[in-house]
Protein backbone atom coordinates (compact mmCIF):
# COMPACT_ATOMS: atom_id res chain seq x y z
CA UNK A 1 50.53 -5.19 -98.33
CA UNK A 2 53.18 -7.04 -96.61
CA UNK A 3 54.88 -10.08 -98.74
CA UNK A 4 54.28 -13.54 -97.25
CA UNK A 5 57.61 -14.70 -95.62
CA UNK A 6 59.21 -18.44 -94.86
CA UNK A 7 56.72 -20.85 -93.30
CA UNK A 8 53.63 -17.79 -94.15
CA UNK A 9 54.09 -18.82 -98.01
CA UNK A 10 51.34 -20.97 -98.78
CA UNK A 11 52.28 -22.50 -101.95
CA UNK A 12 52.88 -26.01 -103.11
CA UNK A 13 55.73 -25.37 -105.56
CA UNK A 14 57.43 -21.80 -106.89
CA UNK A 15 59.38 -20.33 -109.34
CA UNK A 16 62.52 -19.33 -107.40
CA UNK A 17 64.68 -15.97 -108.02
CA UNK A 18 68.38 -15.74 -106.20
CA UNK A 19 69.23 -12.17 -104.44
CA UNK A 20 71.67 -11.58 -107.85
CA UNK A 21 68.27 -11.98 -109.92
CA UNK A 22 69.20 -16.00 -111.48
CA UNK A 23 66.47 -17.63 -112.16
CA UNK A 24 66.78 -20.95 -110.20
CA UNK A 25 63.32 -22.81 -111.87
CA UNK A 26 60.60 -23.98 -110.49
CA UNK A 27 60.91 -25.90 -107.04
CA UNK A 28 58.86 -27.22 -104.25
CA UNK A 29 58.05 -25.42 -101.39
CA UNK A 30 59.66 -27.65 -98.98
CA UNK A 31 62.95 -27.82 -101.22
CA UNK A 32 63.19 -23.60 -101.63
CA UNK A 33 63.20 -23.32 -97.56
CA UNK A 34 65.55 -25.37 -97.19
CA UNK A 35 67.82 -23.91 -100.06
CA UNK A 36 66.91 -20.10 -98.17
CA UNK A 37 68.00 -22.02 -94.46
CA UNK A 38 71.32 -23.19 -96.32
CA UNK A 39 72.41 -19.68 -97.72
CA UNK A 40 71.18 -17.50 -94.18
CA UNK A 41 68.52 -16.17 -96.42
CA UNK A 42 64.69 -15.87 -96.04
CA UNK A 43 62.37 -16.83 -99.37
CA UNK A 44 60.35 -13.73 -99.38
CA UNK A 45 57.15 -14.48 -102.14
CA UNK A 46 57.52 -11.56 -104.85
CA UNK A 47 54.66 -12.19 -107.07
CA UNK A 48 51.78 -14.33 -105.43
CA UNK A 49 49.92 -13.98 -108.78
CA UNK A 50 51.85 -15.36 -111.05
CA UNK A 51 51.59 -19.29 -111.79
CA UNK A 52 53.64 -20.77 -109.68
CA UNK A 53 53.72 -17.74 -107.38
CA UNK A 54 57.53 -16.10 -108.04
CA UNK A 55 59.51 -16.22 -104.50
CA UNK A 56 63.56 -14.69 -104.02
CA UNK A 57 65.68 -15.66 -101.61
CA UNK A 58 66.82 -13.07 -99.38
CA UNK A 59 67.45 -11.02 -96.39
CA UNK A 60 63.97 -10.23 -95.32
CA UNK A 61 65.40 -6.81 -93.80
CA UNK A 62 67.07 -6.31 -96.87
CA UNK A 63 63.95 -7.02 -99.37
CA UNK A 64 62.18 -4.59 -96.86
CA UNK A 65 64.88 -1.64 -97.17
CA UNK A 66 64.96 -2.51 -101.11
CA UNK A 67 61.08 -1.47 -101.64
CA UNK A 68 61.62 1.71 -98.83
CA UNK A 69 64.13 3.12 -101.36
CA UNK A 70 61.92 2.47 -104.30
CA UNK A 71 58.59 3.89 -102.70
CA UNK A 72 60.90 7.16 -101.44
CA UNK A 73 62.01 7.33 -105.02
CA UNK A 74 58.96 6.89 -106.71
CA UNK A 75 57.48 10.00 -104.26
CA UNK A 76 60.56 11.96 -105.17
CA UNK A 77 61.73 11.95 -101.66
């Protein structure tokens, strides 16, 4: 399953996550891509079934290399 990214995130408001993991609350949509814009980042949504859906900003490439390692890892490759 591929995560929703930027303008694909369907959402009215989310709970927002940094790249360092901080917990930046709950936010609109419209406020969150602007906060990813102002940082170079992408909001990438995490969770899409929790209540607000959880979203992180972050490289997209680097979300994507993040859960590469993990799946390699969790094969025992």
């Amino acid at each position: 399953m591929r995560a929703r990214v930027n303008g694909r995130i369907k959402a009215v408001q989310v709970r927002v996550v940094s790249d360092d993991g901080t917990d930046l609350g709950v936010l609109s949509l419209a406020d969150t891509l602007k906060l990813a814009a102002s940082r170079g980042e992408d909001l990438v949504e995490i969770e899409p079934q929790a209540v607000p859906p959880v979203c992180q900003t972050i490289d997209y490439g680097k979300y994507r290399y993040r859960l590469s390692k993990a799946e390699k890892k969790k094969h025992g490759l």
